[in-house]
N, C-alpha and C. Protein backbone atom coordinates (compact mmCIF):
# COMPACT_ATOMS: atom_id res chain seq x y z
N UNK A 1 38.01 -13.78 -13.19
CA UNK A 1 36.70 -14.40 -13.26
C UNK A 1 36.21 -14.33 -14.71
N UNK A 2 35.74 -15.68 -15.13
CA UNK A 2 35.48 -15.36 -16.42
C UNK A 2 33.78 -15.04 -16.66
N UNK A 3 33.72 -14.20 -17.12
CA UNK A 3 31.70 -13.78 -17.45
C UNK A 3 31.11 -14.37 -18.12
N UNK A 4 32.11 -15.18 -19.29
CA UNK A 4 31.01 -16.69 -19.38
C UNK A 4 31.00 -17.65 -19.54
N UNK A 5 31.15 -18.01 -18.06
CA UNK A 5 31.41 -19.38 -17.36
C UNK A 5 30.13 -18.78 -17.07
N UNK A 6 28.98 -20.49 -16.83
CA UNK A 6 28.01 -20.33 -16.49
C UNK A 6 27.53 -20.55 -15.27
N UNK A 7 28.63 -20.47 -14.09
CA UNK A 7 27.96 -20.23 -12.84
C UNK A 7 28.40 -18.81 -12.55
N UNK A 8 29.20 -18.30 -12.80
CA UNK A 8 29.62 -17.03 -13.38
C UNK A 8 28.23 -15.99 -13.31
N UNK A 9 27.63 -16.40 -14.47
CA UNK A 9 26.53 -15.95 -14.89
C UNK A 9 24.98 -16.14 -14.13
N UNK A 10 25.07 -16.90 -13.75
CA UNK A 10 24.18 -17.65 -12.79
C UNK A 10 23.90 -17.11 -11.51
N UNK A 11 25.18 -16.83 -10.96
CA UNK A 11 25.67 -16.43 -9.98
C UNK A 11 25.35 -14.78 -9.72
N UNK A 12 25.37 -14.10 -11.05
CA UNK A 12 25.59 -12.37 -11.01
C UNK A 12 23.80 -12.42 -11.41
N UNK A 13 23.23 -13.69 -11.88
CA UNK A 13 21.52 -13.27 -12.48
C UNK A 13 20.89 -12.94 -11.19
N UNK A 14 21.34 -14.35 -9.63
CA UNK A 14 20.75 -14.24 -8.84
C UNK A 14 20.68 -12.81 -7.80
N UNK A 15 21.99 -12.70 -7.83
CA UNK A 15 22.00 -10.90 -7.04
C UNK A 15 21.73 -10.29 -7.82
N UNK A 16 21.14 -9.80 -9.55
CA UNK A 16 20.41 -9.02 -9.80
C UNK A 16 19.12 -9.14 -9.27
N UNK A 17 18.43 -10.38 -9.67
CA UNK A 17 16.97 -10.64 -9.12
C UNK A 17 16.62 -10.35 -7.50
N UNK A 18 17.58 -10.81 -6.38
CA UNK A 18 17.49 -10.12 -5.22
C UNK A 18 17.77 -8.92 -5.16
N UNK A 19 18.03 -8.05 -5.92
CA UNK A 19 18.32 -6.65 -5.78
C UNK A 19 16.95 -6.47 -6.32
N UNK A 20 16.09 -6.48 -7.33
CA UNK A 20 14.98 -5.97 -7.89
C UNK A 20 13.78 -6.71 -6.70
N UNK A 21 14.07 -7.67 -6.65
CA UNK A 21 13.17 -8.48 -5.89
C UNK A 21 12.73 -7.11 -4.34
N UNK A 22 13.68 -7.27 -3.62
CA UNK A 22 14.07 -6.33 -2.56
C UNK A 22 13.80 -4.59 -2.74
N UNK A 23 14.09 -4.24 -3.73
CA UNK A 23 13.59 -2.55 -4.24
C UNK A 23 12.04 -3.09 -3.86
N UNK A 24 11.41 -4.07 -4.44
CA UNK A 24 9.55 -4.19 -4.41
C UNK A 24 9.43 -4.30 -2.93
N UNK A 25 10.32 -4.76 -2.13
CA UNK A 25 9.92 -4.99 -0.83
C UNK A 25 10.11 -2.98 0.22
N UNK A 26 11.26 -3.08 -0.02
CA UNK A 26 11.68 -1.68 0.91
C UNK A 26 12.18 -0.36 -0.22
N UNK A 27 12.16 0.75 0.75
CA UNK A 27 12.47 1.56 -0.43
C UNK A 27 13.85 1.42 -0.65
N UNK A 28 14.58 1.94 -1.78
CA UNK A 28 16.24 1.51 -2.05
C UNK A 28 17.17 2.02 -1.13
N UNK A 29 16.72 3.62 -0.47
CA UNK A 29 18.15 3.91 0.82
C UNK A 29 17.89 2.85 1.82
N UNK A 30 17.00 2.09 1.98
CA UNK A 30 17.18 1.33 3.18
C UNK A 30 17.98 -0.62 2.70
N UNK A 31 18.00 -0.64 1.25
CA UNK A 31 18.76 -1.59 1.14
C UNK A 31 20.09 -1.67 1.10
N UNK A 32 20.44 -2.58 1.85
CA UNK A 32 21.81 -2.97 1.89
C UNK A 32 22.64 -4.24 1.35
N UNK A 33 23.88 -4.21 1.26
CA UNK A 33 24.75 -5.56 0.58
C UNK A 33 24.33 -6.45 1.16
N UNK A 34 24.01 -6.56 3.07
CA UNK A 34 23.99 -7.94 3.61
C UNK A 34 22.38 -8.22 3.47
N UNK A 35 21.37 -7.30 2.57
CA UNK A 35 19.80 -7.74 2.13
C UNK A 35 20.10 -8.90 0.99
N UNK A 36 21.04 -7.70 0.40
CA UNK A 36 20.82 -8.73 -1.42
C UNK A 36 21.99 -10.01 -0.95
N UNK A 37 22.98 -10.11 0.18
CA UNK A 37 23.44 -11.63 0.47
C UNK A 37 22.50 -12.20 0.87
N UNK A 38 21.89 -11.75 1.85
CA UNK A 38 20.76 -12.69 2.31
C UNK A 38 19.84 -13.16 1.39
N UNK A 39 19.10 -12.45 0.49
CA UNK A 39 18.19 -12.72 -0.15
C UNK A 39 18.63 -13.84 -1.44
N UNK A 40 19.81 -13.30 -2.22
CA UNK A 40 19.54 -13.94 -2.74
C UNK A 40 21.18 -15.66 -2.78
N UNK A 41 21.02 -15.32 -1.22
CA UNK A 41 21.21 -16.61 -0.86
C UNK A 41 23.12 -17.10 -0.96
N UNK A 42 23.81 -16.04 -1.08
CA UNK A 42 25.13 -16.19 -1.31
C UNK A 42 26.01 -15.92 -0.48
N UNK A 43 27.12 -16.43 -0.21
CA UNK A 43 28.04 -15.93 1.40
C UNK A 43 28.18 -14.45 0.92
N UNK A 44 28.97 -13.92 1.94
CA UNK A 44 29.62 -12.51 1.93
C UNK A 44 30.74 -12.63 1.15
N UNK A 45 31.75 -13.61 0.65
CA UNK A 45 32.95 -13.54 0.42
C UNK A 45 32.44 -13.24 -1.50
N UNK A 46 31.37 -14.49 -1.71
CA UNK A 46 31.06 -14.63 -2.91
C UNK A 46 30.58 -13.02 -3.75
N UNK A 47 29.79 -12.36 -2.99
CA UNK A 47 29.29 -11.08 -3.19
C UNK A 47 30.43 -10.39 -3.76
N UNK A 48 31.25 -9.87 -2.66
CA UNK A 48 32.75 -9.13 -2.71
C UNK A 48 33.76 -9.55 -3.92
N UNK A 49 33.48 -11.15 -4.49
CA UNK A 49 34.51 -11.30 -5.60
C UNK A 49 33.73 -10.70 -6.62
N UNK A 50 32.39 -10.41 -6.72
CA UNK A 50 31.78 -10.20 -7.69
C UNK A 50 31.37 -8.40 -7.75
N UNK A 51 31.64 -7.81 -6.82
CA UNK A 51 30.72 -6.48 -6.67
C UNK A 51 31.46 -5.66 -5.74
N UNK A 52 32.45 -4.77 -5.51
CA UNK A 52 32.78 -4.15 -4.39
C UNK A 52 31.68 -3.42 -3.88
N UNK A 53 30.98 -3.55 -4.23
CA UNK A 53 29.40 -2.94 -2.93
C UNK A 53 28.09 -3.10 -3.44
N UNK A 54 27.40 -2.28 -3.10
CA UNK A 54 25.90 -2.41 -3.22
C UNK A 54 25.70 -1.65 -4.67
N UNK A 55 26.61 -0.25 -4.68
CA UNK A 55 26.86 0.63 -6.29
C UNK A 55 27.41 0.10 -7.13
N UNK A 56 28.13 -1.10 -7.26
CA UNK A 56 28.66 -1.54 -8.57
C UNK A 56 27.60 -2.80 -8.14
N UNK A 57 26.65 -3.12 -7.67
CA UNK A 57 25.80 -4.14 -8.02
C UNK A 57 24.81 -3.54 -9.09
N UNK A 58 24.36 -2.06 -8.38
CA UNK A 58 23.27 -1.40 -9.08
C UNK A 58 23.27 -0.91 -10.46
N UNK A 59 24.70 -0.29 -10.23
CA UNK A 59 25.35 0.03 -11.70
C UNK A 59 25.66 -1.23 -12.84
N UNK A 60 25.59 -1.97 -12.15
CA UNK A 60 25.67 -3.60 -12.73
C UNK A 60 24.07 -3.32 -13.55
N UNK A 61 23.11 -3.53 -12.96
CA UNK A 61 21.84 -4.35 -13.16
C UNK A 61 21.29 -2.81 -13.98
N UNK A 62 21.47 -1.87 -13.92
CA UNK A 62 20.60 -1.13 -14.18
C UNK A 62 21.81 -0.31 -16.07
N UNK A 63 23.17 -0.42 -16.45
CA UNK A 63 24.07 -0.36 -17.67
C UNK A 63 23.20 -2.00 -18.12
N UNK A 64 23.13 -3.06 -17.53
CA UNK A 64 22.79 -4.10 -18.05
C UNK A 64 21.33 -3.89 -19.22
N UNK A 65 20.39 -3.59 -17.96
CA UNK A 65 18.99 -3.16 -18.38
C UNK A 65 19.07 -1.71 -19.78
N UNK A 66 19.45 -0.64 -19.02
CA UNK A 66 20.13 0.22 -19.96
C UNK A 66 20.44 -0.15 -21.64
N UNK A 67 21.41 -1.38 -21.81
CA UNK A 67 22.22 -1.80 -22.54
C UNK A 67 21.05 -2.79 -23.51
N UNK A 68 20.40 -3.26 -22.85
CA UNK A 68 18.93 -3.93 -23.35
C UNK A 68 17.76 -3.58 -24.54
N UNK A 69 17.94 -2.03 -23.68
CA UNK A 69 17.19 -1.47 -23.75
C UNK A 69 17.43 -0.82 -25.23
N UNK A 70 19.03 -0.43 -25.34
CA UNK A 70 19.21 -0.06 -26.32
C UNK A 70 19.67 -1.09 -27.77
N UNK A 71 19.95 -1.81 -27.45
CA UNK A 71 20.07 -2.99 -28.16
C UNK A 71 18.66 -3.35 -29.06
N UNK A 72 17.34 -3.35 -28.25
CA UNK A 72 16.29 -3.33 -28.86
C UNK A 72 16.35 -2.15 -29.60
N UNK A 73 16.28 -0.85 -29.17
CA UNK A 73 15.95 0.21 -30.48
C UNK A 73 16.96 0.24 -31.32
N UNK A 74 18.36 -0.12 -31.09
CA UNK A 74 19.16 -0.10 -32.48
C UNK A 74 19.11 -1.17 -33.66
N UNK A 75 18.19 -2.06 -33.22
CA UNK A 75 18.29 -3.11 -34.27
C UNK A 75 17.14 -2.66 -35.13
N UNK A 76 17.46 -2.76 -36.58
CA UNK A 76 16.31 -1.85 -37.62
C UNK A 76 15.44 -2.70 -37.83
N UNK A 77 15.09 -3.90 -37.54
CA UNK A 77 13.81 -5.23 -37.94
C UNK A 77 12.75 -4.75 -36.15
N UNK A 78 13.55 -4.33 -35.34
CA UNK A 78 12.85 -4.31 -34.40
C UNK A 78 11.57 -2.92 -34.52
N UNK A 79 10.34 -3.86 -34.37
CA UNK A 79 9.23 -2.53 -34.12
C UNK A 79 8.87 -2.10 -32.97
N UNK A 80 8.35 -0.62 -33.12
CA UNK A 80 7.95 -0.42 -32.00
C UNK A 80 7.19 -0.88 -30.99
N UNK A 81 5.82 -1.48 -31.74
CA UNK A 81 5.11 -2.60 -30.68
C UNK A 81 6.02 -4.24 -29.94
N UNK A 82 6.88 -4.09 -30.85
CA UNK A 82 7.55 -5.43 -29.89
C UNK A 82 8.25 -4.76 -28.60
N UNK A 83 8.76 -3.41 -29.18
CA UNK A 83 10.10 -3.28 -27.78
C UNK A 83 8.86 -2.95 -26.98
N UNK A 84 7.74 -2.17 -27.30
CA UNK A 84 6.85 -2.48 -26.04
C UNK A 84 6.07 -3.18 -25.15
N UNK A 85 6.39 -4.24 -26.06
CA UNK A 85 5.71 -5.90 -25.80
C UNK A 85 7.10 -6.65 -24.85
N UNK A 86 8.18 -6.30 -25.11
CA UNK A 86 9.46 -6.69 -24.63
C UNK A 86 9.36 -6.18 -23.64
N UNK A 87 8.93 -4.86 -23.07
CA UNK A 87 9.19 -4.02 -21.94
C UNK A 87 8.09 -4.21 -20.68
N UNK A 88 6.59 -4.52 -21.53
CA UNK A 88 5.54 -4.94 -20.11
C UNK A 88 6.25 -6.52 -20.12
N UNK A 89 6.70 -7.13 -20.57
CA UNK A 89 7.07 -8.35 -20.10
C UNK A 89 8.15 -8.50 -19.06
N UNK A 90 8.90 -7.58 -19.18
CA UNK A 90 9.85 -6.83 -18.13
C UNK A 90 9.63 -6.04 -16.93
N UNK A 91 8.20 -5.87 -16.82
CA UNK A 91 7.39 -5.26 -15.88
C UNK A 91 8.11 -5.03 -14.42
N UNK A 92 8.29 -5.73 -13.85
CA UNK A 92 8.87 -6.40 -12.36
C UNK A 92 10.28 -5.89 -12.64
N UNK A 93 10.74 -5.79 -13.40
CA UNK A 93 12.46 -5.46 -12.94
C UNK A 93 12.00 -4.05 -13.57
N UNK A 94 11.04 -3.78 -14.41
CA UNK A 94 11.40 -2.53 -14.81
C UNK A 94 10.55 -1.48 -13.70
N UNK A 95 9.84 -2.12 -12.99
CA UNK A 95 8.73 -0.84 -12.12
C UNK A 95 10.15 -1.07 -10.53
N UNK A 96 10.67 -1.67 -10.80
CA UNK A 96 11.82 -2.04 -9.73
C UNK A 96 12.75 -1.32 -9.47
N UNK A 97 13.23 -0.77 -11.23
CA UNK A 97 14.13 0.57 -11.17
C UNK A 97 13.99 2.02 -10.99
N UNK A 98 12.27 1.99 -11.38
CA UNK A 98 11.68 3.28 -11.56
C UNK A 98 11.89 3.93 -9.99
N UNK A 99 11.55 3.19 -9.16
CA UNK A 99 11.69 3.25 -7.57
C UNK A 99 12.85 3.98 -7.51
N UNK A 100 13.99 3.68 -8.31
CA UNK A 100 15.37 4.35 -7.80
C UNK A 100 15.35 5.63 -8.35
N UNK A 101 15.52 6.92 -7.22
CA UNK A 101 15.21 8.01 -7.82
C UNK A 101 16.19 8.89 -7.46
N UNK A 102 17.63 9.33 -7.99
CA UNK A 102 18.56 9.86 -7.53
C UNK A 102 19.57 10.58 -8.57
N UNK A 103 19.92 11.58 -8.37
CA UNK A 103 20.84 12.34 -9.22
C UNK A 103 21.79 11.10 -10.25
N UNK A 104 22.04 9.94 -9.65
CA UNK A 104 22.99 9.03 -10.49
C UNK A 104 21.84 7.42 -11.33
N UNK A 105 20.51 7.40 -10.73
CA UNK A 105 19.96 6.84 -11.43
C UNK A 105 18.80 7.45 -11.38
N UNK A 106 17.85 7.45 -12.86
CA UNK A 106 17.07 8.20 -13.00
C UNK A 106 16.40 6.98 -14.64
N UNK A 107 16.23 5.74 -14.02
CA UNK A 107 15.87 4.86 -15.53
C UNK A 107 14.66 5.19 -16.64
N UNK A 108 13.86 6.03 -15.87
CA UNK A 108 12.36 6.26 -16.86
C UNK A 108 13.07 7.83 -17.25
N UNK A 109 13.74 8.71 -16.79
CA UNK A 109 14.31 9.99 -17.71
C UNK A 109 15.15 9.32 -18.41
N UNK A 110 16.19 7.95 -18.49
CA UNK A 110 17.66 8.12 -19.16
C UNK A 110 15.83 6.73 -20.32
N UNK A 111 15.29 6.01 -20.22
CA UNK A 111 14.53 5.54 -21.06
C UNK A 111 13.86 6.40 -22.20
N UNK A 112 13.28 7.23 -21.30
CA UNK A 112 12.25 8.20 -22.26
C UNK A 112 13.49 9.24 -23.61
N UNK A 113 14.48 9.29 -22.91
CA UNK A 113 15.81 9.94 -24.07
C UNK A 113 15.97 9.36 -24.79
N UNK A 114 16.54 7.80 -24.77
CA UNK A 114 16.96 7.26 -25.59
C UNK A 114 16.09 7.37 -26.56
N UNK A 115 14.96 6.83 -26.17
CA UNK A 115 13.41 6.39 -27.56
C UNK A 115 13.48 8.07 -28.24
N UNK A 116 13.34 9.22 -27.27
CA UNK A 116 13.44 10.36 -28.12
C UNK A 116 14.73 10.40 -29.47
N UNK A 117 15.42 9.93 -29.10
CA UNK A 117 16.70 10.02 -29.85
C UNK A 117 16.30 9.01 -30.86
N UNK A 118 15.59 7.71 -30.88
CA UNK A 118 14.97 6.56 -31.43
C UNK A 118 14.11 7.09 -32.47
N UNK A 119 13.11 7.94 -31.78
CA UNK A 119 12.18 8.48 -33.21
C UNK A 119 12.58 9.72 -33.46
N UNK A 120 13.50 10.71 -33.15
CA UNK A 120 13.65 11.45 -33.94
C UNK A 120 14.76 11.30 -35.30
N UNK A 121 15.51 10.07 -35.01
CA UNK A 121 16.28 9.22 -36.17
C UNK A 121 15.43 8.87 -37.21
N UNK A 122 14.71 8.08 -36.45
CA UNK A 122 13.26 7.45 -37.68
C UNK A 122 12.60 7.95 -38.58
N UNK A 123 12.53 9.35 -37.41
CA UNK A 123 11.16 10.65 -38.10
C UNK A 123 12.64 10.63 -39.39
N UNK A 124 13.88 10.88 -39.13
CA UNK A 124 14.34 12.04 -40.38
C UNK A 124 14.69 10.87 -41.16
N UNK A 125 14.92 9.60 -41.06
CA UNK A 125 15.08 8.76 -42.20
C UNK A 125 13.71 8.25 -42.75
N UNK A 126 12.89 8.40 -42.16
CA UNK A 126 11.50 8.42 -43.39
C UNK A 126 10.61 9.71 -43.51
N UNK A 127 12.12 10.77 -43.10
CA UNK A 127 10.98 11.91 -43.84
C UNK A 127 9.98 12.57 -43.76
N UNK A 128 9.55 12.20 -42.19
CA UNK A 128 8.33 12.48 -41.62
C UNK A 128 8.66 13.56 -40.65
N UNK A 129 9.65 14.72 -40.74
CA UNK A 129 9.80 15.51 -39.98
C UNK A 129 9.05 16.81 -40.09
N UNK A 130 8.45 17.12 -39.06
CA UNK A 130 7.40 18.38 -39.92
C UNK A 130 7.66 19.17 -39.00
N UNK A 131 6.97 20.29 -38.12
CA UNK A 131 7.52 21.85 -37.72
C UNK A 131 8.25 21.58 -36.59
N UNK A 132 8.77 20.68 -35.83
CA UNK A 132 9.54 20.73 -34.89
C UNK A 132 9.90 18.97 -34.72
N UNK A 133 11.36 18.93 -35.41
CA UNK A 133 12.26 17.12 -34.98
C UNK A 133 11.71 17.10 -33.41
N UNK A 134 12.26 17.69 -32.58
CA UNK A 134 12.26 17.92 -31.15
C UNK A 134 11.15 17.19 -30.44
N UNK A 135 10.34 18.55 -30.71
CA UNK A 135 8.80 18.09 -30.04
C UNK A 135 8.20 17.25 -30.73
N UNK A 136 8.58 16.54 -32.00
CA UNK A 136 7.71 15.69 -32.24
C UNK A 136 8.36 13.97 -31.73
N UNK A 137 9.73 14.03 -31.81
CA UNK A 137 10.46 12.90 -30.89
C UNK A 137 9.76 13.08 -29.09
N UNK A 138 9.89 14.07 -29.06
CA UNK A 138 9.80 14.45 -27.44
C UNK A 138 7.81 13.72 -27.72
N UNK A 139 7.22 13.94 -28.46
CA UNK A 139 6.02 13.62 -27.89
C UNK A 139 5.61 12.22 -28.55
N UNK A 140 6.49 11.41 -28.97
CA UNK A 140 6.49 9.91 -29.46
C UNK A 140 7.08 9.29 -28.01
N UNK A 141 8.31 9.72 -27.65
CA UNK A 141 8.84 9.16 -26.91
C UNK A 141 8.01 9.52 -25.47
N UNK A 142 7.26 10.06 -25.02
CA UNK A 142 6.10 10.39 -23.74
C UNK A 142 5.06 9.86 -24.14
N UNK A 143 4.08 9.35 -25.67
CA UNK A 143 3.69 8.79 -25.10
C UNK A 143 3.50 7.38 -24.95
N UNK A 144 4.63 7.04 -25.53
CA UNK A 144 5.12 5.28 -25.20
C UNK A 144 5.78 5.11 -23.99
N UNK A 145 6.47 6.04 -23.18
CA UNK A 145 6.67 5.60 -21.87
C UNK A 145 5.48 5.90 -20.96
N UNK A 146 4.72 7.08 -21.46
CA UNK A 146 3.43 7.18 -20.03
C UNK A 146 2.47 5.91 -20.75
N UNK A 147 2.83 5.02 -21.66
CA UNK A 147 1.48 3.83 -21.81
C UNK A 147 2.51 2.89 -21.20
N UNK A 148 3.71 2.74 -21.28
CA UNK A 148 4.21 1.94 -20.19
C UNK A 148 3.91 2.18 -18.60
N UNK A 149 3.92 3.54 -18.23
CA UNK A 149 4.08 3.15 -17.04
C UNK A 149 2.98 2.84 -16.39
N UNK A 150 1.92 3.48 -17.38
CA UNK A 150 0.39 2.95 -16.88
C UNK A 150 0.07 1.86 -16.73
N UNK A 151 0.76 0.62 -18.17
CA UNK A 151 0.50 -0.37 -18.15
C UNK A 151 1.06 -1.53 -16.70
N UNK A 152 2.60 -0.85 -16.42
CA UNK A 152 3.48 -1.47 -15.28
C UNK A 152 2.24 -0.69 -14.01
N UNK A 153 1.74 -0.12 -13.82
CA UNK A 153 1.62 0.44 -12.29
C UNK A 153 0.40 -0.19 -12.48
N UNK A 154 -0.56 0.04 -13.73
CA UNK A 154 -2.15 -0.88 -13.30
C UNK A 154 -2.06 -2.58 -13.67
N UNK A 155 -1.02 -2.99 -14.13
CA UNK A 155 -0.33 -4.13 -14.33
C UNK A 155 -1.71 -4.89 -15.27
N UNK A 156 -1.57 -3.87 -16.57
CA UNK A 156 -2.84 -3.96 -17.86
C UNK A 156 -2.05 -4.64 -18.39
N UNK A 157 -2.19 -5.54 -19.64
CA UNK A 157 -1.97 -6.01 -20.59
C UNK A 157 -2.48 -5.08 -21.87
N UNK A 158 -1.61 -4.24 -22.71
CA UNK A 158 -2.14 -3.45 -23.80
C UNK A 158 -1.14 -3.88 -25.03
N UNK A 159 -1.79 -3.11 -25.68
CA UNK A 159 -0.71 -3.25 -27.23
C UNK A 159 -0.25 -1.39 -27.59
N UNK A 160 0.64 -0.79 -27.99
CA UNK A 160 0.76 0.20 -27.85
C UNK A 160 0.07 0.91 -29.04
N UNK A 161 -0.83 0.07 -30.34
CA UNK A 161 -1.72 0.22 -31.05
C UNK A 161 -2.64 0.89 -30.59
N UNK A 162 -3.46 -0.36 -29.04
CA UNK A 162 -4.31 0.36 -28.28
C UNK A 162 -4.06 1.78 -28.01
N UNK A 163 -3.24 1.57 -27.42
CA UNK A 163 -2.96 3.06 -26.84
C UNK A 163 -3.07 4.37 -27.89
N UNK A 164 -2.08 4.15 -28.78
CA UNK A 164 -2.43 5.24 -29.84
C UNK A 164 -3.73 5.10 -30.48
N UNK A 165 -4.53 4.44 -30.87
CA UNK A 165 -6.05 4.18 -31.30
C UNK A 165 -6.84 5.01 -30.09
N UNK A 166 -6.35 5.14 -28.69
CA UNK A 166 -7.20 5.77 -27.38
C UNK A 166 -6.84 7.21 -27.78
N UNK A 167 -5.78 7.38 -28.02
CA UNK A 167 -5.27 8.89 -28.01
C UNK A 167 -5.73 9.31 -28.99
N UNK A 168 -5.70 9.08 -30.40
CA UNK A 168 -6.44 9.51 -31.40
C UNK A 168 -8.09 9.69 -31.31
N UNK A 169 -8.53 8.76 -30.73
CA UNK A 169 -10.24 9.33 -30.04
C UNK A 169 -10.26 10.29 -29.33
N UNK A 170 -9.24 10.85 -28.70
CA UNK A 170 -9.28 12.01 -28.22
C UNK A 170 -9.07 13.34 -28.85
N UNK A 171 -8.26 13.19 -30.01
CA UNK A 171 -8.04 13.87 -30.59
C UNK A 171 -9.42 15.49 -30.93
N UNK A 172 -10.62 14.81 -30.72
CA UNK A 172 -11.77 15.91 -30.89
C UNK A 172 -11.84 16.71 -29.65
N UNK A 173 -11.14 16.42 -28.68
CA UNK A 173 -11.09 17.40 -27.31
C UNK A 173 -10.18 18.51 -27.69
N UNK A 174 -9.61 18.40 -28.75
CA UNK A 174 -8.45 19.64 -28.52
C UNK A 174 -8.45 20.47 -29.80
C-alpha cells in the first residue's frame, strides 16, 4: 500500500476522524473496530488492510498527533504563541485524546514533557537559566498546557500572552 497515494491518505484521515469523533461520543474501553467501521463509513475488509485492530489505529492517530506536535517545537522560526494558536485550533482531536487515559497512552503527560524538554533547551541557549533548568522548564511547560486545557474544556479563545499577562497579576498574592 502506498501512503501517498491519495485515497490512501484519505482513506486512513477518515478512520482517524471516526476514532476522535467517537472518543467525544463514548468513553474509549467501550469503543470498538466495528464503531470506527461504522462510523466512519468503510467495509471491514478495508479497515484490516489498513490497521490490524483498534491499537494500531490508535497508535496510528495519536505517534501521528505526537509527531505534530513535535515537529512544531523543533522548528526554530516557530513561536510559542503560534504552537499554541496551532493547538486550540486542534481542540476536538486534542480534548479527544486527553480522554485516553492508560499506562500506554497518556497524551497531556507525554505533551507537557516534550515542551519541558522545549524550554529547558531554549532557557540554556539564551541563557536564561537561573536556580533550577528543571523547575523552571517544569513550570513553563504547566503553565502552557494548564492554559490549554482550560482553553479546550471552557472552549475560550485566548492568546497565551493573555494568559501569562493573568498570571503575572497575580504575582502580588505570593
Amino acid at each position: 500500500m502506498n501512503k501517498t497515494d491519495l485515497r490512501v491518505i484519505k482513506t486512513r484521515e477518515t478512520m482517524h476522524r471516526a476514532l476522535i469523533d467517537l472518543l467525544h461520543e463514548k468513553p474509549f474501553d467501550e469503543i470498538t473496530a466495528k464503531d470506527v467501521i461504522e462510523k466512519a463509513r468503510v467495509n471491514r475488509t478495508t479497515f484490516y488492510r489498513y490497521y490490524s485492530g483498534l491499537v494500531s489505529l490508535i497508535d496510528e492517530v495519536f505517534f501521528d498527533f505526537k509527531q505534530k506536535f513535535a515537529d512544531l517545537l523543533a522548528n526554530e522560526h516557530c513561536q510559542t504563541e503560534q504552537v499554541f494558536q496551532d493547538f486550540l485550533n486542534s481542540r476536538h482531536t486534542i480534548s479527544a485524546l486527553w480522554r485516553i487515559q492508560s499506562r500506554r497512552y497518556g497524551l497531556y503527560d507525554d505533551m507537557h514533557k516534550m515542551l519541558r524538554v522545549a524550554f529547558a533547551d531554549e532557557l540554556v541557549k539564551q541563557n536564561m537559566v537561573g536556580h533550577s533548568l528543571h523547575y523552571q522548564s517544569f513550570i513553563c511547560a504547566s503553565l502552557c498546557m494548564e492554559s490549554l486545557r482550560y482553553a479546550i474544556l471552557h472552549n475560550e479563545t485566548m492568546s497565551l500572552k493573555q494568559s501569562i499577562d493573568d498570571i503575572k497579576s497575580l504575582a502580588g498574592l505570593f
